[in-house]
Protein backbone atom coordinates (compact mmCIF):
# COMPACT_ATOMS: atom_id res chain seq x y z
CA UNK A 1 104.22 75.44 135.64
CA UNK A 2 107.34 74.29 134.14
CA UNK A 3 110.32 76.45 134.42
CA UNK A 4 113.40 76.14 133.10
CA UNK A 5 116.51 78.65 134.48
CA UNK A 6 119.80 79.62 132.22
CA UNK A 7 122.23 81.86 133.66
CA UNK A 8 119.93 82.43 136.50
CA UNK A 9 117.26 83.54 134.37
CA UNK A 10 114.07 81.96 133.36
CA UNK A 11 113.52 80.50 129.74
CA UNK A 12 111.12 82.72 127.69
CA UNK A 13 107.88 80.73 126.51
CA UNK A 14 108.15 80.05 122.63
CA UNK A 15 105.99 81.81 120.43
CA UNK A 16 104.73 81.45 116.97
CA UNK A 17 105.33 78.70 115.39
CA UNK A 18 107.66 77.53 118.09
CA UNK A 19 104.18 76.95 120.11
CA UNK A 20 103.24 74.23 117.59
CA UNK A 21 107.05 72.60 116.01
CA UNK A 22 110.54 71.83 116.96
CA UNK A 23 111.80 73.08 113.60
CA UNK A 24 110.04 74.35 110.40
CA UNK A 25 111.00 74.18 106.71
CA UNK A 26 110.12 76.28 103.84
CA UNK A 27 111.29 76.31 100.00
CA UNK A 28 109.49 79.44 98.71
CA UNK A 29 110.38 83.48 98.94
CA UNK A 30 107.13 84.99 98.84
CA UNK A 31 103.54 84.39 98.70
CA UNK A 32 100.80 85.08 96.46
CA UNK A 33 98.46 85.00 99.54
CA UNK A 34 99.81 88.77 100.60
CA UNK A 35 98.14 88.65 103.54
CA UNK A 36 97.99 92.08 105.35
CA UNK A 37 99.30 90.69 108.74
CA UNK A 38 102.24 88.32 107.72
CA UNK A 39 105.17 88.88 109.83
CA UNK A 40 107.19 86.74 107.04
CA UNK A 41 106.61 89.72 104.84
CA UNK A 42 107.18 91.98 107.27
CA UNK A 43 110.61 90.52 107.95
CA UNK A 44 111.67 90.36 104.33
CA UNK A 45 111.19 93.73 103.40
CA UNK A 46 112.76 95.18 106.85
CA UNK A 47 115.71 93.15 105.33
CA UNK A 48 116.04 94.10 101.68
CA UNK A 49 115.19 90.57 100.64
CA UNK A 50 112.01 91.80 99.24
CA UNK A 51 109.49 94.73 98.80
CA UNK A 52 105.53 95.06 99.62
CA UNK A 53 105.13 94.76 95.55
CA UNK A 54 107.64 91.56 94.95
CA UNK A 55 106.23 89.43 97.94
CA UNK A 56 103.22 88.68 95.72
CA UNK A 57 105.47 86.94 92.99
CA UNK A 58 106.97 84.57 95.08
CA UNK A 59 109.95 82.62 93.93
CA UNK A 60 111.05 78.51 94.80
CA UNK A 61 114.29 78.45 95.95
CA UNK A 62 116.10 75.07 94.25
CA UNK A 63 118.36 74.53 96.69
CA UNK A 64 115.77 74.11 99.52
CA UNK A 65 113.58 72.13 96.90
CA UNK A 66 116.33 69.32 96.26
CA UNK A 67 117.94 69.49 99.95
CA UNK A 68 117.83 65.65 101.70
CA UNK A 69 115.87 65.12 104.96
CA UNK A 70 116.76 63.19 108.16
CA UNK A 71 115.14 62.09 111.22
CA UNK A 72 114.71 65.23 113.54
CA UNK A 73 113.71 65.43 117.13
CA UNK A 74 110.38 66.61 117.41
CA UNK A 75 107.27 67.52 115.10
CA UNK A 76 108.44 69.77 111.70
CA UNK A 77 105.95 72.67 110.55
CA UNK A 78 105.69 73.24 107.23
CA UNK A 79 105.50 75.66 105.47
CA UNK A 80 105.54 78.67 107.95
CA UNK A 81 106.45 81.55 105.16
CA UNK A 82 104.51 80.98 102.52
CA UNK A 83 101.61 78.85 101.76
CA UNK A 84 101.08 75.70 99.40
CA UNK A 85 99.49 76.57 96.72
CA UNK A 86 98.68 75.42 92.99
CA UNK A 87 101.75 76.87 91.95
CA UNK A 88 103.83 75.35 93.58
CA UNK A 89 101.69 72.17 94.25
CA UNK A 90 104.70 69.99 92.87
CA UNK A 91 107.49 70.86 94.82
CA UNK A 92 105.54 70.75 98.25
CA UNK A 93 104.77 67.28 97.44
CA UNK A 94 108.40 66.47 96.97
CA UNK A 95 109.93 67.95 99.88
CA UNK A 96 106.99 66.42 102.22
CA UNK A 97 107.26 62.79 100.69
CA UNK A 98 111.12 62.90 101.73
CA UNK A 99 111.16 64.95 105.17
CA UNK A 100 107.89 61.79 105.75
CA UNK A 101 110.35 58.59 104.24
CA UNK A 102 112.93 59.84 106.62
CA UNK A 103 110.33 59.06 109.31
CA UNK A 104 109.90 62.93 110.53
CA UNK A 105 106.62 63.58 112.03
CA UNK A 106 104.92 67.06 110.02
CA UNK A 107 102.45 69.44 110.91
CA UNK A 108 101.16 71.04 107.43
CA UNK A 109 99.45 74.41 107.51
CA UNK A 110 97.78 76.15 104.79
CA UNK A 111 95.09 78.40 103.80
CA UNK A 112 93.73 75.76 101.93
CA UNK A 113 92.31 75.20 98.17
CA UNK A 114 90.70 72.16 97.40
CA UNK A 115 92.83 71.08 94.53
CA UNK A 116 95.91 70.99 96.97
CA UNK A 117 94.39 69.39 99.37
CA UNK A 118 93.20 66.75 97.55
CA UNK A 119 96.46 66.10 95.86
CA UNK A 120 98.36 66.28 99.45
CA UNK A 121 95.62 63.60 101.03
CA UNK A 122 96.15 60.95 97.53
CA UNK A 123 100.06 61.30 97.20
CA UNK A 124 100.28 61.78 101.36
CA UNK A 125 97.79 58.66 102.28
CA UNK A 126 100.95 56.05 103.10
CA UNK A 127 102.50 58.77 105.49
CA UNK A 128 98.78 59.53 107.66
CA UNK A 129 99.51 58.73 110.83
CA UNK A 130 102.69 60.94 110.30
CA UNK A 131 100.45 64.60 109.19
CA UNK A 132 98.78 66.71 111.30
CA UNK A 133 96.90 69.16 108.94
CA UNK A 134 96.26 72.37 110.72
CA UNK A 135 94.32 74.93 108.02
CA UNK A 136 94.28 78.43 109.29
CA UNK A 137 91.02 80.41 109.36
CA UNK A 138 90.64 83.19 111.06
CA UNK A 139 86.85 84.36 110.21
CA UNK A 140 83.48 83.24 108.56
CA UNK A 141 83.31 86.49 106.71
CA UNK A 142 84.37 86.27 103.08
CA UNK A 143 84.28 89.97 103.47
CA UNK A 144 86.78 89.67 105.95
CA UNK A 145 88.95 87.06 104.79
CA UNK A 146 89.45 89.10 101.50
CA UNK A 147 90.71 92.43 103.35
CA UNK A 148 92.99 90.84 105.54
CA UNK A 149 93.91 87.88 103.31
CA UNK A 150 93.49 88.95 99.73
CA UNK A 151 95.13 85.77 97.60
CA UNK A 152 93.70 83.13 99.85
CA UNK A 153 90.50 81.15 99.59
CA UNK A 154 87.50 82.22 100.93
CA UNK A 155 85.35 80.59 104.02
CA UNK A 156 83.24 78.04 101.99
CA UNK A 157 86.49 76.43 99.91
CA UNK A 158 88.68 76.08 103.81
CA UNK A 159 85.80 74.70 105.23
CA UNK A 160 85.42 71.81 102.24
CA UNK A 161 89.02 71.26 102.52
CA UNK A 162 89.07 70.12 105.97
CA UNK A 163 85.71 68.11 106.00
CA UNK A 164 88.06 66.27 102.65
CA UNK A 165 91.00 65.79 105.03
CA UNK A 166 88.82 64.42 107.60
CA UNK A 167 86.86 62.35 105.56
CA UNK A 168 90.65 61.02 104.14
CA UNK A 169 91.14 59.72 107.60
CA UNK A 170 94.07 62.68 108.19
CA UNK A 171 94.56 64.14 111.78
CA UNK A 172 92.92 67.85 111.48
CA UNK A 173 93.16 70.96 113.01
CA UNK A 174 92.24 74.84 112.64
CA UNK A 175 93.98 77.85 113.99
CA UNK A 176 92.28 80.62 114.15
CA UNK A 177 95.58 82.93 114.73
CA UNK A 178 94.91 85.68 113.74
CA UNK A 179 91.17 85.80 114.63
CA UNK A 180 90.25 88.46 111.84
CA UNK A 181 86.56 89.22 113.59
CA UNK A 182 84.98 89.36 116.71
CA UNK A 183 82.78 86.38 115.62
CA UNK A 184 84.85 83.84 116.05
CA UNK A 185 82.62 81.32 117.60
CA UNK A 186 81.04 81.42 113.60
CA UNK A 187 84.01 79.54 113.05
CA UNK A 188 84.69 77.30 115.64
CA UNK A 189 81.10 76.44 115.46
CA UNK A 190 81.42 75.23 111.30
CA UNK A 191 85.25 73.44 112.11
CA UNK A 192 84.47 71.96 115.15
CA UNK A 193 82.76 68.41 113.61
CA UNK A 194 85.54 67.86 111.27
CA UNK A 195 88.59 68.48 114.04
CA UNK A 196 90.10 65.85 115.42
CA UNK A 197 93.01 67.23 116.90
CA UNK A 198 92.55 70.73 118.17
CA UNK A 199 91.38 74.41 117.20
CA UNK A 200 93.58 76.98 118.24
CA UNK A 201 92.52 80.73 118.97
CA UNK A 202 95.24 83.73 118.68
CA UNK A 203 95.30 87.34 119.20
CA UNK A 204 96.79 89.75 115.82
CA UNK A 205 100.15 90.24 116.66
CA UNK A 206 102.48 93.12 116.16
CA UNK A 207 99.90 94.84 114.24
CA UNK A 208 101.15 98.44 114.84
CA UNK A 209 104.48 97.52 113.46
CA UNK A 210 103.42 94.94 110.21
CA UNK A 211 100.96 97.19 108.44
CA UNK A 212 103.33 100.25 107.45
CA UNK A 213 105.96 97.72 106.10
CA UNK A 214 103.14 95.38 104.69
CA UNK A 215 100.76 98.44 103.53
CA UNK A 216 103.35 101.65 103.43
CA UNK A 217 100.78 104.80 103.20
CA UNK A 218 97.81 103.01 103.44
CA UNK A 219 95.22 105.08 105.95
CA UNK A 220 92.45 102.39 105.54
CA UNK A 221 94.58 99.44 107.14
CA UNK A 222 95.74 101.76 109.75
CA UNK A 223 92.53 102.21 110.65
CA UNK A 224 90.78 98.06 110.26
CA UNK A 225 93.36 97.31 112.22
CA UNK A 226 93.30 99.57 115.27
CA UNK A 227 89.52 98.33 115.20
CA UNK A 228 90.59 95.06 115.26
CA UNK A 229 92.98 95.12 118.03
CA UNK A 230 90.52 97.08 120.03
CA UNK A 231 87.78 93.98 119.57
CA UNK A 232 90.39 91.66 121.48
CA UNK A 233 90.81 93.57 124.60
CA UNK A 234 92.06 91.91 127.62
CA UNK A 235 88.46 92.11 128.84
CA UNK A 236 86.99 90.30 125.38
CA UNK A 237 89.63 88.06 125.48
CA UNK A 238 88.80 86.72 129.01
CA UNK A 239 85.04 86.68 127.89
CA UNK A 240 86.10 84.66 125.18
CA UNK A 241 88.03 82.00 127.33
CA UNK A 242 85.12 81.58 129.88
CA UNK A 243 83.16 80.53 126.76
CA UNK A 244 85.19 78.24 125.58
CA UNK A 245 87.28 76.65 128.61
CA UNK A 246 85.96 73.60 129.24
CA UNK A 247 85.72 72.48 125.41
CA UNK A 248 88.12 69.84 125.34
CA UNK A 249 89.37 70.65 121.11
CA UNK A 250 89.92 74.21 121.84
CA UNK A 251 93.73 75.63 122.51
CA UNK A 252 94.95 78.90 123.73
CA UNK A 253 98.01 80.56 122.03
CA UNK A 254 100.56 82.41 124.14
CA UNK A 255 99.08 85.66 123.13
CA UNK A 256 95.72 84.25 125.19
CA UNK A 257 97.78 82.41 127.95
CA UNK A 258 99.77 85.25 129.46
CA UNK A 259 95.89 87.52 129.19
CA UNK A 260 94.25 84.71 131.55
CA UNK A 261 96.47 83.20 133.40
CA UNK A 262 97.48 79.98 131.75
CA UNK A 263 100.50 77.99 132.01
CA UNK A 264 103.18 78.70 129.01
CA UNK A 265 105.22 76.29 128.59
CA UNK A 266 108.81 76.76 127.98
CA UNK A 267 110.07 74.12 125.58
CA UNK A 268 109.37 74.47 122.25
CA UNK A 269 107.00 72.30 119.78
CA UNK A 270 104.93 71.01 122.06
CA UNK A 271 101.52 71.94 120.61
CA UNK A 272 99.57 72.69 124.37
């Protein structure tokens, strides 16, 4: 395994989005996705920039919108805050076509509607072998998607999105992180034809600690989500990777790694 030592201690293995990008960029406070589990949320009210109501009205900031792009080292992720949405359709656009003409490689994740992705694989087409898109769905349930991710589109619509990416000739991807169910082979099942590039499987994170900044007073969330962290157990989680280790499209997110035994790498953005 690679190790890397500073000050005579070893390098921590990145997390997040630092599993998947050298860098990110995002031009949005907010998002009308208000998912239950968003650490970006989480983050923004634990610092006064925003409150459980306000994150649902997000806001562009301009001076992110209009900034210039260079060349960067290593792949950018965008957005990792908010989502793209019809709303702000435009301005995604704008900020991808320049961080792309500046020759930047750029992983785009969404919870995706069709109407975005259908403008982002027209105005996008002369930058393909640039994009990765990565679309995040973490059940089959509509049921479940709505709970844990009421503003987002439902199973059908993410599922339509990426079979119109991949039939755009784009580079696709799906991460299941969070998985919102204990059925997640439902999903990897429906995805896997249209991947070409890799699905990724994640634990819920930080759970115990999101949900009474995301959902203050609310007993019901409380209680999904102990449920839900108790259906990926160390023991379901192993289960899980002895189904699925030898399929060459699936990846394992740190939160799986350091539960069987995997290597975890630690330099950033490199999307293993």
């Amino acid at each position: 395994m690679q190790t890397t030592t500073i000050i005579g201690q070893p390098k921590p293995p990145p997390t997040g989005t630092q599993e998947w990008a050298a860098s990110n960029v995002n031009i949005q406070d907010g998002c009308e996705h208000d998912c239950r589990y968003c650490y970006a949320k989480t983050m923004a009210i634990r610092f006064k920039r925003m409150t459980a109501k306000s994150w649902a009205e997000p806001k562009l900031r301009e001076h992110d919108v209009n900034r210039g792009f260079t060349r960067r080292s290593g792949r950018i992720m965008f957005p990792t805050a908010h989502d793209i949405t019809e709303k702000n359709i435009e301005a995604c656009i704008g900020v991808l076509k320049k961080m792309l003409a500046a020759g930047n490689d750029v992983l785009i994740v969404s919870k995706p509607c069709m109407t975005c992705v259908e403008r982002l694989c027209s105005e996008l087409a002369p930058f393909r072998n640039q994009i990765v898109f990565r679309f995040s769905i973490g059940s089959a349930s509509n049921a479940v998607l709505k709970y844990w991710e009421p503003g987002a589109p439902m199973f059908k619509q993410r599922l339509a999105c990426l079979k119109a990416a991949y039939l755009h000739d784009f580079q696709t991807s799906v991460s299941c992180e969070p998985m919102l169910d204990d059925r997640i082979d439902r999903v990897v099942d429906a995805v896997h034809p249209f991947v070409t590039d890799s699905i990724w499987l994640g634990k819920i994170n930080r759970l115990r600690s999101i949900l009474p900044q995301t959902c203050p007073g609310d007993a019901e969330a409380v209680r999904k989500g102990e449920v839900l962290m108790a259906s990926q157990s160390d023991n379901a989680i192993r289960n899980l990777y002895a189904r699925y280790q030898h399929d060459t499209k699936i990846k394992w997110k740190d939160s799986i790694k350091k539960v069987v035994g995997l290597d975890r790498p630690t330099n950033s953005g490199l999307d293993i």
